[in-house]
Each structure stands twice: as structure tokens, then as C-alpha cells.
Protein backbone atom coordinates (compact mmCIF):
# COMPACT_ATOMS: atom_id res chain seq x y z
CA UNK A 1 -4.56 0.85 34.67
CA UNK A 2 -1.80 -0.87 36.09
CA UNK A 3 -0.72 -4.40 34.96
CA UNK A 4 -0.67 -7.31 36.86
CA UNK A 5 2.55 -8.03 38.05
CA UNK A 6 4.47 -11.88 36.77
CA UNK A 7 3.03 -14.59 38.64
CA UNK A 8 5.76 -16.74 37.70
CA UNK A 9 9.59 -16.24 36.11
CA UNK A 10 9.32 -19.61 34.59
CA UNK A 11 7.00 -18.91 32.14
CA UNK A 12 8.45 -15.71 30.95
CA UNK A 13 12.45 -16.03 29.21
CA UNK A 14 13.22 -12.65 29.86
CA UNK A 15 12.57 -13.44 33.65
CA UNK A 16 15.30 -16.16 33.55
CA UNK A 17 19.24 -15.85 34.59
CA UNK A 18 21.13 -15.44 32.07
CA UNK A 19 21.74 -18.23 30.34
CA UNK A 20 19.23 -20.42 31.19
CA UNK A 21 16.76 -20.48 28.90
CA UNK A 22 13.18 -23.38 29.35
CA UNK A 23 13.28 -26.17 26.34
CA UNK A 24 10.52 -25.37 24.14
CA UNK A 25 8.11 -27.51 23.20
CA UNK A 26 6.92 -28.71 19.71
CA UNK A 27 3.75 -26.58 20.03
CA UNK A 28 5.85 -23.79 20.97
CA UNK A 29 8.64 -24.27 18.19
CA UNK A 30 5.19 -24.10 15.60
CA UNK A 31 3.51 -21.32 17.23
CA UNK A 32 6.77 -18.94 16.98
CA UNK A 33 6.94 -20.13 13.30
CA UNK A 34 3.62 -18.91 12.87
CA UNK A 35 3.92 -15.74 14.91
CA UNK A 36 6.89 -14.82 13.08
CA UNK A 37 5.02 -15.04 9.70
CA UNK A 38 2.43 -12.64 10.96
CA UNK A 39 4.41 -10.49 12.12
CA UNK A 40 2.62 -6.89 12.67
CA UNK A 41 3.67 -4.63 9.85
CA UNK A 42 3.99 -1.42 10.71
CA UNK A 43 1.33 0.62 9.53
CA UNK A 44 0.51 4.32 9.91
CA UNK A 45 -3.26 4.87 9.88
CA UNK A 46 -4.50 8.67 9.77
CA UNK A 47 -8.14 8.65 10.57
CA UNK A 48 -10.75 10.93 9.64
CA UNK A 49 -10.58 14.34 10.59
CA UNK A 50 -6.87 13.90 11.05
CA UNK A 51 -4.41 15.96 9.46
CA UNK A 52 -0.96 15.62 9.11
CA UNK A 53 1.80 17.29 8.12
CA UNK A 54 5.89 16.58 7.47
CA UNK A 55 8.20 13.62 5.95
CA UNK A 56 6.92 10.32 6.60
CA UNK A 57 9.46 7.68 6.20
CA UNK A 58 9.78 3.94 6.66
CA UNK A 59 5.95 2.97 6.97
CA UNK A 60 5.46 -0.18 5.45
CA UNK A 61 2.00 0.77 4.69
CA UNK A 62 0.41 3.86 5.21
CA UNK A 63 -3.35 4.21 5.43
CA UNK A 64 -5.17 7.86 4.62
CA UNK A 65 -8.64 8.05 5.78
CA UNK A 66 -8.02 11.92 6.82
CA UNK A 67 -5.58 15.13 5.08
CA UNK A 68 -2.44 14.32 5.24
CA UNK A 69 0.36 17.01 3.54
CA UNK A 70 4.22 15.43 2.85
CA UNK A 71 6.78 16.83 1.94
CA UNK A 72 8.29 13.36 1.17
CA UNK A 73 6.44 10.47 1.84
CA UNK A 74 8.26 7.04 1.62
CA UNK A 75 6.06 3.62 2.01
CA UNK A 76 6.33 0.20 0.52
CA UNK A 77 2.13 0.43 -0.04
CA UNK A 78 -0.17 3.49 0.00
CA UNK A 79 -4.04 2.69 0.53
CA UNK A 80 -5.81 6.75 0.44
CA UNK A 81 -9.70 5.42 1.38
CA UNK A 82 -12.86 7.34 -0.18
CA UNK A 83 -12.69 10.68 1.53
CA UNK A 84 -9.11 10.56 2.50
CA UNK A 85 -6.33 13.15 0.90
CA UNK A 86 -2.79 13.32 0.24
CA UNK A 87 -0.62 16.20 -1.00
CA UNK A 88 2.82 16.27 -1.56
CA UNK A 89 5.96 13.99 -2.93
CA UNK A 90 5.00 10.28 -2.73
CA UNK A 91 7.26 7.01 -3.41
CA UNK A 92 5.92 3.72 -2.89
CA UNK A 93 6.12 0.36 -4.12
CA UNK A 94 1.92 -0.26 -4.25
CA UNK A 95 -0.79 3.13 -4.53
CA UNK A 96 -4.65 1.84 -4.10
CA UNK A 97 -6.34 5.27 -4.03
CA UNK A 98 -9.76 5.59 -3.47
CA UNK A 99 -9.69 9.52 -2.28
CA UNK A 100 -7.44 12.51 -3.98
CA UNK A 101 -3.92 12.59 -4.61
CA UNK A 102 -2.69 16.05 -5.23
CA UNK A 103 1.44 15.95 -6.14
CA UNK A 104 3.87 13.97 -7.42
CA UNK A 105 3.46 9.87 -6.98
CA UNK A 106 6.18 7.65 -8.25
CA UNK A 107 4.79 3.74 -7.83
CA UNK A 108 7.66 0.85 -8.18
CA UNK A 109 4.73 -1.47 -9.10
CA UNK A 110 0.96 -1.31 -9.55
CA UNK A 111 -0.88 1.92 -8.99
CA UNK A 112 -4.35 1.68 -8.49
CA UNK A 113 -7.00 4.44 -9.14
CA UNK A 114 -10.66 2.93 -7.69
CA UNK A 115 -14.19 4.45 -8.89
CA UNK A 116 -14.10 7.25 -6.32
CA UNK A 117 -10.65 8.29 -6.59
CA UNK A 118 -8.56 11.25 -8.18
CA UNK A 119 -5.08 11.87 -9.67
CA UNK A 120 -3.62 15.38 -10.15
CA UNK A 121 -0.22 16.46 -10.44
CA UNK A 122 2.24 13.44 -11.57
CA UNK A 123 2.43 10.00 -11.66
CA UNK A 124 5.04 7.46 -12.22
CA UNK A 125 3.95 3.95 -12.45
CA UNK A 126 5.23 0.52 -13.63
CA UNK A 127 1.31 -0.89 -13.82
CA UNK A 128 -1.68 0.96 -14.12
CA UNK A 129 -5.30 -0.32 -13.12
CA UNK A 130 -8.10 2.43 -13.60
CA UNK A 131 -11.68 1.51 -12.16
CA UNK A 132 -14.42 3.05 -14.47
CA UNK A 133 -14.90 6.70 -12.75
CA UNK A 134 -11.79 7.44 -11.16
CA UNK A 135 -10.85 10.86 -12.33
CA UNK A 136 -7.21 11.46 -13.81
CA UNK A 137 -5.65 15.24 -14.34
CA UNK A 138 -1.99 14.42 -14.27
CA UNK A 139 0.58 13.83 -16.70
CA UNK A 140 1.59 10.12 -16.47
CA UNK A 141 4.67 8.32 -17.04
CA UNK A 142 5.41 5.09 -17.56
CA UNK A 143 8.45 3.53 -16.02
CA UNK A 144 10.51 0.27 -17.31
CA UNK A 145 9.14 -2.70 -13.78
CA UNK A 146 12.39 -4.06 -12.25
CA UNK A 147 13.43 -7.01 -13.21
CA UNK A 148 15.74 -7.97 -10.29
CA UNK A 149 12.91 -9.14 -8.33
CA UNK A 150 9.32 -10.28 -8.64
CA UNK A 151 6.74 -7.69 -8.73
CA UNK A 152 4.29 -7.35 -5.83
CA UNK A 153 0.77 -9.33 -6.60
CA UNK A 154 -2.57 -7.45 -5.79
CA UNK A 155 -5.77 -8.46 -7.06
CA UNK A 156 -6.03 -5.69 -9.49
CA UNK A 157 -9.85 -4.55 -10.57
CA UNK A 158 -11.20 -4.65 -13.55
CA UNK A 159 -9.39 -1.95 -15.99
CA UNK A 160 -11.65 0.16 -17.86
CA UNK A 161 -10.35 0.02 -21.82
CA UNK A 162 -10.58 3.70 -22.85
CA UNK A 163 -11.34 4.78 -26.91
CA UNK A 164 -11.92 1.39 -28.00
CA UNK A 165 -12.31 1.21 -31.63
CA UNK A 166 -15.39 -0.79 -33.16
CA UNK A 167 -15.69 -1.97 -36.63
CA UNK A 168 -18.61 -3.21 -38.64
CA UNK A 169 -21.76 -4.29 -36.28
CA UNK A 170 -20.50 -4.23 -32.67
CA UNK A 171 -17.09 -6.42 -33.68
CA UNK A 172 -13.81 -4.65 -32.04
CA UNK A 173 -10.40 -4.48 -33.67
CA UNK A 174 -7.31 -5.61 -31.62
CA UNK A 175 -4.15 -3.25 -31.55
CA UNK A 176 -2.85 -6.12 -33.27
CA UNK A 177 -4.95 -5.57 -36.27
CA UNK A 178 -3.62 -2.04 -37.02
């Protein structure tokens, strides 16, 4: 479908000699303020069905709802959605996985492993946030969080506490206590 053609070059900036340039407007000085904080990101989506395969490299956030196989995968966020897969060499700054990871996954900040979700291979993590279910055959590493700059904030779920001792009639001990 063609578009319509520019019914006018004084609405458009790029239409105007060089140069010249309209005077914005109040209302236009706030809307660009606000269009510039919501910026599109740019996001790689890989829908069901969908497989890919290969380096994938400066997605700001990358979204698995199909296969996807990497060789080396660089993202600032990872979301891999229930029935979504990943295999392969993975650095990001935020994991949410919800499907199966399969490789090696080194996370700046706060990995996140939901109810339906699995972890084999390695991981690398600086926070750790498992929902009750998700399903963990890797060897895991903690790594020191970098202090140069703030760590990214995600609403993190509820972590499941794992081998929680109990003394006396349903009273817990603290790590503190030992």
C-alpha cells in the first residue's frame, strides 16, 4: 500500500530548506520531552514456532517465545516465556525465564527462574530469585554486583527458602542463630 504523499512541507522539518527550521510550540517542546522518554527500545521478539540460530548482539531486550540456539547472545534483559527455549552462551544484565535455558548464562544483576522454568548448564548471577517449581540442574556461581552503578530494579517474586531448619513446635532458627 502506498503512502499518502505530504500535504504540506510546513508541517514536516525535514521538508524545510535548510536552515529554516518552524518555532515550536510549548505543547510541542513537552510532547518531544515525553517522546524522547519512551523511546522504543529495541527489542527482538522470537515467536512461537520460530527458531533461530547465530550471535545475537546489541538487543536491549530479547524476548523467547520460540527455539532460539546462540552461539553468543548479548542483551541488557532476557525474558524466555513458558514454552520458549534458549541454548547456547548468554550475557545479560536481567534473565526472567519462564521456559528452558540449556548453556551457559552469566546475569550482571537479578536472574529470575519463574514456576515453569528450567536451568541447565551454568549460571552466573549477582541476585537470584527462584519461584517455588522452577527446576535447577546447573552449577551456579555467585558473582561480587558492581558497585560503580546502581543495580537494575525488577519486582522480584517471592523466593522460595530451600532446607529451612525448624526447631521445637513449628519455631524456625535464623542463620544468625547458628
Amino acid at each position: 500500500m502506498a503512502r499518502p504523499p505530504f500535504s504540506s512541507r510546513s508541517g514536516n522539518p525535514f521538508l524545510q530548506p535548510a536552515g529554516v527550521m518552524p518555532p515550536r510550540t510549548d505543547a510541542e517542546a513537552d510532547e518531544s520531552e515525553v517522546t524522547a522518554a519512551a523511546e522504543p527500545r529495541r527489542t527482538l521478539v522470537v515467536g512461537p514456532q520460530i527458531a533461530v540460530r547465530g550471535v545475537i548482539e546489541d538487543a536491549e531486550c530479547l524476548v523467547v517465545q520460540g527455539n532460539v540456539e546462540a552461539d553468543d547472545l548479548y542483551a541488557r534483559e532476557l525474558c524466555i516465556e513458558h514454552g520458549g527455549s534458549l541454548k547456547g552462551v548468554v550475557y545479560v544484565e536481567i534473565a526472567d525465564i519462564a521456559g528452558t535455558l540449556d548453556g551457559s548464562l552469566t546475569v550482571r544483576g537479578q536472574l529470575i527462574l519463574r514456576s515453569s522454568g528450567q536451568l541447565s548448564g551454568s549460571a552466573r548471577y549477582a541476585h537470584l530469585a527462584i519461584e517455588e517449581g522452577g527446576r535447577v540442574n546447573a552449577q551456579l556461581d555467585v558473582m561480587a554486583a558492581r558497585a560503580d552503578r546502581p543495580q537494575p530494579w525488577l519486582p522480584a517474586p517471592s523466593p522460595v527458602l530451600l532446607d529451612t531448619p525448624t526447631t521445637g513446635a513449628g519455631t524456625s532458627s535464623s542463620a544468625g542463630d547458628a
